[in-house]
Each structure stands twice: as structure tokens, then as C-alpha cells.
Protein backbone atom coordinates (compact mmCIF):
# COMPACT_ATOMS: atom_id res chain seq x y z
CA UNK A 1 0.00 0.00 0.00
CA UNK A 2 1.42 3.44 -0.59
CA UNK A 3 0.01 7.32 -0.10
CA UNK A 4 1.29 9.76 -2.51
CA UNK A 5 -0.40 12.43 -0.55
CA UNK A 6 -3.67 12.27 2.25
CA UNK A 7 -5.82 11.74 -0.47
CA UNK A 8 -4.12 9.47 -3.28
CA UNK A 9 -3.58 6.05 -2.53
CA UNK A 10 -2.97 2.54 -4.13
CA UNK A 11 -2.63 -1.19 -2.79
CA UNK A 12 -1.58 -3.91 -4.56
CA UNK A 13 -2.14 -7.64 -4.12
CA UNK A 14 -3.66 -10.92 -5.73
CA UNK A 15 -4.52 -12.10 -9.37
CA UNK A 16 -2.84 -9.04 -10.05
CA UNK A 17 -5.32 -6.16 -8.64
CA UNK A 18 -4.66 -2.99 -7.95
CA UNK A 19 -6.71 -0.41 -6.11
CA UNK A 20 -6.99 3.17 -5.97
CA UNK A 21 -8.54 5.89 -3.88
CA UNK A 22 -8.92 9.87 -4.09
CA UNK A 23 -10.46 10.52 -0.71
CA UNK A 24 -8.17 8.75 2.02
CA UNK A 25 -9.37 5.31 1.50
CA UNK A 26 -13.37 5.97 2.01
CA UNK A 27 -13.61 4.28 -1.03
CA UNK A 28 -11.35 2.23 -3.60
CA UNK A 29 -11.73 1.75 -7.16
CA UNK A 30 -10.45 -0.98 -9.68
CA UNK A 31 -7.42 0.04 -12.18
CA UNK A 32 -6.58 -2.18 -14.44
CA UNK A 33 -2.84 -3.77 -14.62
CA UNK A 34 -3.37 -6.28 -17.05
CA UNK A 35 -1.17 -8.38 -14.81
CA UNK A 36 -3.14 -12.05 -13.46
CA UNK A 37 -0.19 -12.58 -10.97
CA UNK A 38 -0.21 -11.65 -7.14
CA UNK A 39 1.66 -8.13 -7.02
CA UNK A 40 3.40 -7.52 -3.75
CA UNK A 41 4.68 -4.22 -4.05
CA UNK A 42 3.77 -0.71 -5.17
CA UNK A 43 5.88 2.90 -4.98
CA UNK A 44 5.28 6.79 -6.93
CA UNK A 45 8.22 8.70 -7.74
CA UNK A 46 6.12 11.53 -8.45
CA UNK A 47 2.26 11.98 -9.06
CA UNK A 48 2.60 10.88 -12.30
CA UNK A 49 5.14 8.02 -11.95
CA UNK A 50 4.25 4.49 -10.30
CA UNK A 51 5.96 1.61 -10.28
CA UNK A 52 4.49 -2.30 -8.53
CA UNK A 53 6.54 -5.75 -9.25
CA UNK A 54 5.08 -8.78 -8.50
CA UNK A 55 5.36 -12.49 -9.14
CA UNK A 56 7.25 -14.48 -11.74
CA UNK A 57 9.52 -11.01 -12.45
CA UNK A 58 6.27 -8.86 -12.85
CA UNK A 59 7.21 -5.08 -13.01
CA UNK A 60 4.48 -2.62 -14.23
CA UNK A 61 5.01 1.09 -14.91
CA UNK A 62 2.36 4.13 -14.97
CA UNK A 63 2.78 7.40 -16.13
CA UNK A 64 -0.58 9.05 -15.85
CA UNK A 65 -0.96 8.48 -11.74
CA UNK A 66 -2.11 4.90 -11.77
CA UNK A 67 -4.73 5.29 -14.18
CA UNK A 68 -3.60 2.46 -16.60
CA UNK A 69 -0.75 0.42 -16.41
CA UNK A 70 1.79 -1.09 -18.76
CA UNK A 71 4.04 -4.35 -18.10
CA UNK A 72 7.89 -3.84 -18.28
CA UNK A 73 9.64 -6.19 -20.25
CA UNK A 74 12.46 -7.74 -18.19
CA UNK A 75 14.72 -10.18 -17.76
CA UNK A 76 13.45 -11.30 -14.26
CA UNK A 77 11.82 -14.54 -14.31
CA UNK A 78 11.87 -14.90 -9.98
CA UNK A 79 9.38 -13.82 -7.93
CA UNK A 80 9.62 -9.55 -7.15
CA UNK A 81 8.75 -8.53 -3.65
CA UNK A 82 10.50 -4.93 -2.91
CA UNK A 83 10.77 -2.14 -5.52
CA UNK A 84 12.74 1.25 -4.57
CA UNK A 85 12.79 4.29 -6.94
CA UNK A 86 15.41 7.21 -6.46
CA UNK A 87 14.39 9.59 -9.03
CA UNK A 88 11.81 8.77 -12.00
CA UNK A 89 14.39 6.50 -14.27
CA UNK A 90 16.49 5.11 -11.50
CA UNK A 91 15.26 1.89 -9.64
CA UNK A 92 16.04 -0.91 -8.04
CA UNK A 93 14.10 -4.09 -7.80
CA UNK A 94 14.84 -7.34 -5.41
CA UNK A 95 13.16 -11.16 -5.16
CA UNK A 96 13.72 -14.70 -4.85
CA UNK A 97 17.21 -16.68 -4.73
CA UNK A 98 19.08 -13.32 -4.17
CA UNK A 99 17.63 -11.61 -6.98
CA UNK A 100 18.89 -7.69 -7.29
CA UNK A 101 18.11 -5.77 -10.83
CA UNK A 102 18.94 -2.39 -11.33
CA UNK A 103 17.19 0.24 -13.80
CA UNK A 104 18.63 4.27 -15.09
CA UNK A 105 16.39 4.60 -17.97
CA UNK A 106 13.01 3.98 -16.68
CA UNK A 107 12.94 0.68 -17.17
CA UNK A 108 13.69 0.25 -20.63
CA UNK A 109 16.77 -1.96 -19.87
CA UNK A 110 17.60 -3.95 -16.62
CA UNK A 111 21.42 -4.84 -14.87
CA UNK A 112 21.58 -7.33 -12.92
CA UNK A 113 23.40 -6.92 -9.60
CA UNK A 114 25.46 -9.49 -8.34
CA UNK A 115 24.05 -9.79 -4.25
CA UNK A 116 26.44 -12.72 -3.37
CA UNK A 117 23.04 -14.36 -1.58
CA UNK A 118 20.55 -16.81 -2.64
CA UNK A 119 18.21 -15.44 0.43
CA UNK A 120 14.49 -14.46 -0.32
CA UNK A 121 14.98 -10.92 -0.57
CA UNK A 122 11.84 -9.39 0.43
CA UNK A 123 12.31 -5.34 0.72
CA UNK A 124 14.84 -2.51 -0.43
CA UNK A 125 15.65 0.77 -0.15
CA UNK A 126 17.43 2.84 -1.47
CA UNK A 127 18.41 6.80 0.34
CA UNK A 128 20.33 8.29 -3.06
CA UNK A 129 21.53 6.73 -6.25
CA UNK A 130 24.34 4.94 -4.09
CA UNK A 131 23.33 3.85 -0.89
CA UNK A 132 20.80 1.23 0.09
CA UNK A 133 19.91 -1.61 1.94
CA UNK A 134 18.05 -5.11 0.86
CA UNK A 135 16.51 -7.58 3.35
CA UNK A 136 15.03 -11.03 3.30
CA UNK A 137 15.53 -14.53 4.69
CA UNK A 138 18.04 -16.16 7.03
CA UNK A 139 18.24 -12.66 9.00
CA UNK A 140 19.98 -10.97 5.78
CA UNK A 141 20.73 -7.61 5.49
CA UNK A 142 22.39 -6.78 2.29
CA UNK A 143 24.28 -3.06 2.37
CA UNK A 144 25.84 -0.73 -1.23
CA UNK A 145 27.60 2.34 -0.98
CA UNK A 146 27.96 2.11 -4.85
CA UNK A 147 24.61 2.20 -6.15
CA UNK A 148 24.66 -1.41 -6.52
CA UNK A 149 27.74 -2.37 -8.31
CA UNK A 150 28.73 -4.53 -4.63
CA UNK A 151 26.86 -5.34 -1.87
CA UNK A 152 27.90 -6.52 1.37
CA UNK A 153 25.84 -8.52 4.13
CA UNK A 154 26.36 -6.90 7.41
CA UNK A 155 26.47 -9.07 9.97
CA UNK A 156 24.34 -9.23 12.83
CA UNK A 157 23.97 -13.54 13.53
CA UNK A 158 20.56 -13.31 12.52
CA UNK A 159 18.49 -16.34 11.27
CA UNK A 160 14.64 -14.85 11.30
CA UNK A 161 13.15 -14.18 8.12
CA UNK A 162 13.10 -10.46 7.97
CA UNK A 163 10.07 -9.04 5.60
CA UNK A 164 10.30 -4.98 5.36
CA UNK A 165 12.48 -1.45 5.90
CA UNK A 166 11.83 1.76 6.05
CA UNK A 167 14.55 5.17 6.37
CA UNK A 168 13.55 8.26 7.24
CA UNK A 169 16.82 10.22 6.24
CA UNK A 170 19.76 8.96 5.13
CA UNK A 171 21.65 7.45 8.44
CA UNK A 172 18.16 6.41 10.05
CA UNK A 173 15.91 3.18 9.26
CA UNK A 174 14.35 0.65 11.03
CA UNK A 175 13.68 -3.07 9.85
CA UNK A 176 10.89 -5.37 11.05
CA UNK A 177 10.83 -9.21 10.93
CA UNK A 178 10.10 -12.70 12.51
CA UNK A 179 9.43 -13.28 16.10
CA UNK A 180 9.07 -9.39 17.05
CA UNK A 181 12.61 -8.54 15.52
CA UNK A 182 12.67 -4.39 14.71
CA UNK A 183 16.01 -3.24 14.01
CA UNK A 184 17.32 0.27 14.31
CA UNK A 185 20.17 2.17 12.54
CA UNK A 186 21.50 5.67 13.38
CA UNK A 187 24.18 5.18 10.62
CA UNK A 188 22.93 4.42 7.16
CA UNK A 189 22.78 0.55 7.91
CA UNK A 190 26.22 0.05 9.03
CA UNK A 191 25.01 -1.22 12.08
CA UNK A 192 21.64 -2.06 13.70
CA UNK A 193 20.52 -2.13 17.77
CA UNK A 194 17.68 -3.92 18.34
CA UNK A 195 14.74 -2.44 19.58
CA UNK A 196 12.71 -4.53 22.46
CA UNK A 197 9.11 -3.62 20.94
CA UNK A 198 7.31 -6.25 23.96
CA UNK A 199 5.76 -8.34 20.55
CA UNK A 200 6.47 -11.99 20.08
CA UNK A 201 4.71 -12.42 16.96
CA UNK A 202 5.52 -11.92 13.28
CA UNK A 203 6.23 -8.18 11.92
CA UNK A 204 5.56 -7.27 8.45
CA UNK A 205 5.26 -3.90 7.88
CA UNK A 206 6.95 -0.43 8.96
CA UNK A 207 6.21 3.27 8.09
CA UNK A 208 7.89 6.32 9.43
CA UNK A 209 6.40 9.68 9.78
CA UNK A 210 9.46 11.16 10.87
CA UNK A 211 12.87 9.97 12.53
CA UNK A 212 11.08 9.05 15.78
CA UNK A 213 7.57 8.32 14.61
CA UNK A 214 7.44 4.88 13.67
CA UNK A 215 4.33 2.44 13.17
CA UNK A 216 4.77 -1.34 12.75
CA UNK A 217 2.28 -3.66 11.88
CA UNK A 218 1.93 -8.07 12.35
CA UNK A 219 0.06 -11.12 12.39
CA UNK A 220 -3.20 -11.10 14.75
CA UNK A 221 -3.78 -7.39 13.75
CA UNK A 222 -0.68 -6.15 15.94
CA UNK A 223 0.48 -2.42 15.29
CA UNK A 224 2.65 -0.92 17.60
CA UNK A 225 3.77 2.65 17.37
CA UNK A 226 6.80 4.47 19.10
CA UNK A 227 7.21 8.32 19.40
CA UNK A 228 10.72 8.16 20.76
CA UNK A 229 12.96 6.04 18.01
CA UNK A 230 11.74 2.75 19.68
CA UNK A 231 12.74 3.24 23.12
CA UNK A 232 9.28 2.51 24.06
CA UNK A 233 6.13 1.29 22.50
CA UNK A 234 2.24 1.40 22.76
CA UNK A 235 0.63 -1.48 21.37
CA UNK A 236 -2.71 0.02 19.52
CA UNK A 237 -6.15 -1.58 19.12
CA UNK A 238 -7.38 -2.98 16.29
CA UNK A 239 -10.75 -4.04 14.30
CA UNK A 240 -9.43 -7.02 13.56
CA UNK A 241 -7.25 -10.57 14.51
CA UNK A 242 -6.09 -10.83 10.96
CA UNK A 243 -2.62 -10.69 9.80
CA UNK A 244 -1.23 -6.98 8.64
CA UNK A 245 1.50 -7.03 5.90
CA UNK A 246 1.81 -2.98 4.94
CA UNK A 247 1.49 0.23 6.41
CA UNK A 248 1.58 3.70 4.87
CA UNK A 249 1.90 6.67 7.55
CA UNK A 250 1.67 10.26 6.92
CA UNK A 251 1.96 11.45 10.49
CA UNK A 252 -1.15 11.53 12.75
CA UNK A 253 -4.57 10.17 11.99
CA UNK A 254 -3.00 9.42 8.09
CA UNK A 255 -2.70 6.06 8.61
CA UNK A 256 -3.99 2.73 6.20
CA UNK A 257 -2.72 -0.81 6.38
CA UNK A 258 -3.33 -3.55 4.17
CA UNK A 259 -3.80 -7.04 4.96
CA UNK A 260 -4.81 -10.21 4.55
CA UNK A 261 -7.99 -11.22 2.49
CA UNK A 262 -8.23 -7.67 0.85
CA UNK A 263 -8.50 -5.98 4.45
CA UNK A 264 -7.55 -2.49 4.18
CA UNK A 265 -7.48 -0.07 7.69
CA UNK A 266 -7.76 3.37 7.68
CA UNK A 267 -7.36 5.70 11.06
CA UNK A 268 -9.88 7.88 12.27
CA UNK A 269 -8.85 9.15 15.76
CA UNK A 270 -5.77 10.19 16.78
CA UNK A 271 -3.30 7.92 18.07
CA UNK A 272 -3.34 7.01 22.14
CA UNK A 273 -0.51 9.29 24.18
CA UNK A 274 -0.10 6.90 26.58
CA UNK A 275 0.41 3.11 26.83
CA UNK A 276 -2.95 1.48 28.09
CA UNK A 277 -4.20 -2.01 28.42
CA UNK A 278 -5.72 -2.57 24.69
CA UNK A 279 -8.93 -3.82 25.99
CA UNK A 280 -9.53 -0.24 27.81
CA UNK A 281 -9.10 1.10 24.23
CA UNK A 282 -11.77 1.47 21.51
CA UNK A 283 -10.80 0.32 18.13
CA UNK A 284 -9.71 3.52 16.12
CA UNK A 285 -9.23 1.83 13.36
CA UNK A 286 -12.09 0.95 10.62
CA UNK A 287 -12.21 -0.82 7.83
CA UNK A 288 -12.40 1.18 4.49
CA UNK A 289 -15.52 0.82 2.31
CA UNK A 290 -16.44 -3.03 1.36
CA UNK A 291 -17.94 -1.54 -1.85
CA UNK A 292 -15.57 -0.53 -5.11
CA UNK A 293 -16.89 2.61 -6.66
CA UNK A 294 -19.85 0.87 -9.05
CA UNK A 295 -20.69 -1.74 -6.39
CA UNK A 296 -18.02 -4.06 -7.00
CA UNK A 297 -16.86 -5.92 -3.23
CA UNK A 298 -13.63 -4.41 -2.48
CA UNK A 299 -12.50 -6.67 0.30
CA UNK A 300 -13.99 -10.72 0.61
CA UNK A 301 -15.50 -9.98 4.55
CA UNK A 302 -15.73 -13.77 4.79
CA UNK A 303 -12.35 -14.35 4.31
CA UNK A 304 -11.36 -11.06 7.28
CA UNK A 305 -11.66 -12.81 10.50
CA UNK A 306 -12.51 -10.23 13.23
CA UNK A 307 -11.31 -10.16 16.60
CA UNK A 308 -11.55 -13.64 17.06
CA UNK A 309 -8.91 -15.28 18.36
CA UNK A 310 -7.27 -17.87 16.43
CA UNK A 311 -4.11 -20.40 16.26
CA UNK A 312 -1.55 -17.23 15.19
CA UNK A 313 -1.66 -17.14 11.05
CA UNK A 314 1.60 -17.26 9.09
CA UNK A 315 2.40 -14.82 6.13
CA UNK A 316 2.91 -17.22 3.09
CA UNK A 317 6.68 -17.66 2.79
CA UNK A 318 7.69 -18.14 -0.40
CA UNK A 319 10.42 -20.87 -0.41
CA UNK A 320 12.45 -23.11 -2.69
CA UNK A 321 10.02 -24.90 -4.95
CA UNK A 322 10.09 -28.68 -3.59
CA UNK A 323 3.86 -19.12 -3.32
């Protein structure tokens, strides 16, 4: 899922759909992407400029804000699971078995990048044309100073899966993974602390509205939120015990997260100053219209369990063929 702006927002997902809405996620609309495969990913350069890869080396391209979309020929045959633009030509795309490809004419031609891993790389970003960071499976974090040409793991004896990353400036980011794992670094991912968020469960999802303002969202609904860098954090209510893959946050009640099943969250009252006990708490979050503009279902409710408590789902990991 990705905001361009408090109003403008996509989300990507399954048989290749891709959603759109002009008024904060009230209401979503259908565009076209000509693509049948699941699409995990979505980023805007610029209002104009959208980018979303997907499965089997799926990478589509817009150029009139999402209206229509047009598939990129590529080499890629892996599955594509993190996409990070630096300007409107520049790009970077990551997936399966170590899979790093590297674009600076808008996609018309593809480099490989050698990454030296064969992990399940499932997120990248990138702060300027030369530094960025990849992560994935078996705990890696892959580091370039050189706009790709080498990257280095950096080690921190990690073995989770680790699924997303987020910067909010060039020397801070955080990364969120397996078993409550969020990572911070104060130096442009030379090193990472970990952060003790009081989770146990599966992270997926991070979003930053500023160096200290961080939101993180998990399996059974979790979203925790620290004002401080991660020194502390509140765990927040939620609508619903379903697992949460991606966050977009704007700062304050701009807040949506995607999850499983076609749920999509949307805030409407500001987030709690203090830690309380959750189930003193009313849910502030709500669940965006369940009707596309032209009365299409937006989101399966059927397949969105709410607040019921389950044995804890598992976000699909996609594995050596033996998603």
C-alpha cells in the first residue's frame, strides 16, 4: 500500500489487482494492470510516476498516476517482492534466490546486480543513487555504498526471516521481521541495535512519519507505534485478529494498512498518548468501504476474521520450490 499524498492512494495484491482511492481510503476503485499474478509491491516517484513488481519477475510502470498500467519487459523470471525508486528512471528491484536488478532509464533496460546471496529478498531501499539496503531470509541484510555495483551482508547472527524497511533520512531506518525482531540504525545501515518492541509475533510492515515516529504492523492485527525512536512502545487496538503485511503513515490520523484477504485499515482518531491495556481502548481503526466505486466488493468480509482469536496465522513464505 502506498500514499502519494492524504488523499491518493494505491494497494496492490492478488490475481494481479490494484486499487486506488482519491479521498483517504473511504472508497477504492479498480485500475486495471493487465497483470493475473499476485503483485506484492507498489511505490510513486512523483504523481505521475508508479511503479508495482510482483510475481514471476512482474514489473508494471504508470505514467498518468495509476490510471492504466503497462508491463515492463524484463529479464526477471523470480518472484519480485521490494521495488525502490530514487528519481523517476532510477530503480532498483529485489526477489527470490538473491535476486537484485537495477534500472537508469526507466525501465527500458535492466542490470543485474550481483548480491552474493541466494536469500528471499523481500524489501529494499534505497536513500540516493548509491546507498541502500536489501533484506530477506536467514536474518539478511544486504548493504551498497555504490549504487549497486557490490553489496555486502552486514552481519548481525541473525536467522529470522526479515520481511520490510523503512529510512527516514539517510543514516536512520528501522527493519521489522520474525518473532518481534525491529532493528534500528542511526548510521545508514552500518550497524543495527535492536529495539525490544514487547511483541512476540511476526512483523511485516513499517512506516515512518518522521525519525522518531514509527508504526509497525503483524500477524493477529498487531500495530505498535513508538514516538521516541523505539525506546518505548504502545501497542494500539485494532478491528481485527487478521494478519497486517503494509502500512503507509503520513503522520497523525493518516494512517492505512493492508492485509490479509483484501483488508484495508484506515485511522480515524488520533493515536493514544499513553500506553494502556488494549482492551480499555476502543478500536480507532475501521475498515475502508467493502464496496468498489460501481458496487463491486472491495475486500472478501468472509475471508477477514474479526477479533476472534485464532491459532496465530503465518504470512505465506515463499520458499524453494520442492507461493
Amino acid at each position: 500500500i502506498f500514499f502519494i499524498d492524504n488523499s491518493h492512494g494505491w494497494a496492490v495484491g492478488e490475481h494481479g489487482k490494484i486499487l486506488f482511492t482519491t479521498n483517504g481510503g473511504k472508497s477504492w476503485t479498480i485500475r486495471p494492470s493487465g497483470a493475473t499474478v499476485k503483485l506484492n509491491a507498489i511505490t510513486f516517484t512523483s504523481e505521475q510516476s508508479g511503479w508495482v513488481v510482483g510475481d514471476k519477475g512482474t514489473v508494471l510502470h504508470s505514467i498518468n498516476a495509476g490510471v492504466t498500467w503497462d508491463r515492463v519487459p524484463g529479464p526477471a523470471t523470480e518472484d519480485l517482492f521490494g521495488v525502490s525508486f530514487v528519481s523517476p528512471t532510477e530503480g532498483w528491484v529485489v526477489g527470490a534466490r538473491g535476486a537484485i536488478w537495477h534500472t537508469k532509464d526507466e525501465g527500458v533496460s535492466w542490470q543485474f546486480q550481483k548480491s552474493n546471496s541466494l536469500n528471499w529478498l523481500e524489501d529494499v531501499k534505497f536513500t540516493d543513487p548509491l546507498h541502500g539496503v536489501a533484506v530477506g531470509s536467514g536474518g539478511a541484510i544486504l548493504r551498497t555504498e555504490d549504487g549497486g555495483e557490490n553489496w555486502k551482508r552486514v552481519d548481525r547472527n541473525l536467522r529470522e526471516w526479515l520481511y520490510a524497511i523503512a529510512f527516514a533520512d539517510a543514516q536512520r531506518g528501522y527493519i521489522v521481521g520474525a518473532k518481534g525482531i525491529i532493528l534500528r540504525t542511526d548510521d545508514g545501515g552500518q550497524t543495527w541495535k535492536d529495539l525490544e518492541s514487547g511483541v512476540n509475533g511476526n512483523l511485516f510492515g513499517v512506516a515512518l512519519a518522521s525519525r522518531n515516529d514509527v508504526l509497525v504492523v503483524g500477524e493477529q492485527g498487531n500495530i505498535v507505534h513508538s514516538k521516541d525512536a523505539g525506546q518505548t512502545w504502545e501497542i494500539q487496538p485494532s478491528v481485527t485478529s487478521t494478519s497486517l503485511f503494509a502500512i503507509a503513515y503520513r503522520g497523525g490520523t493518516n494512517i492505512w494498512v493492508a492485509g490479509r484477504g483484501g483488508a484495508i485499515l484506515r485511522r480515524v482518531d488520533p493515536i493514544a498518548t499513553v500506553s494502556l491495556p488494549v482492551g480499555k481502548l476502543p478500536p480507532v481503526l475501521v475498515g475502508g468501504s467493502s464496496k468498489l466505486d460501481g458496487g463491486e466488493p472491495a475486500v472478501d468480509l468472509e475471508d477477514i476474521p474479526r477479533a476472534v482469536r485464532k491459532k496465530k496465522p503465518v504470512k505465506p513464505q515463499l520458499k524453494p520450490k520442492t507461493n
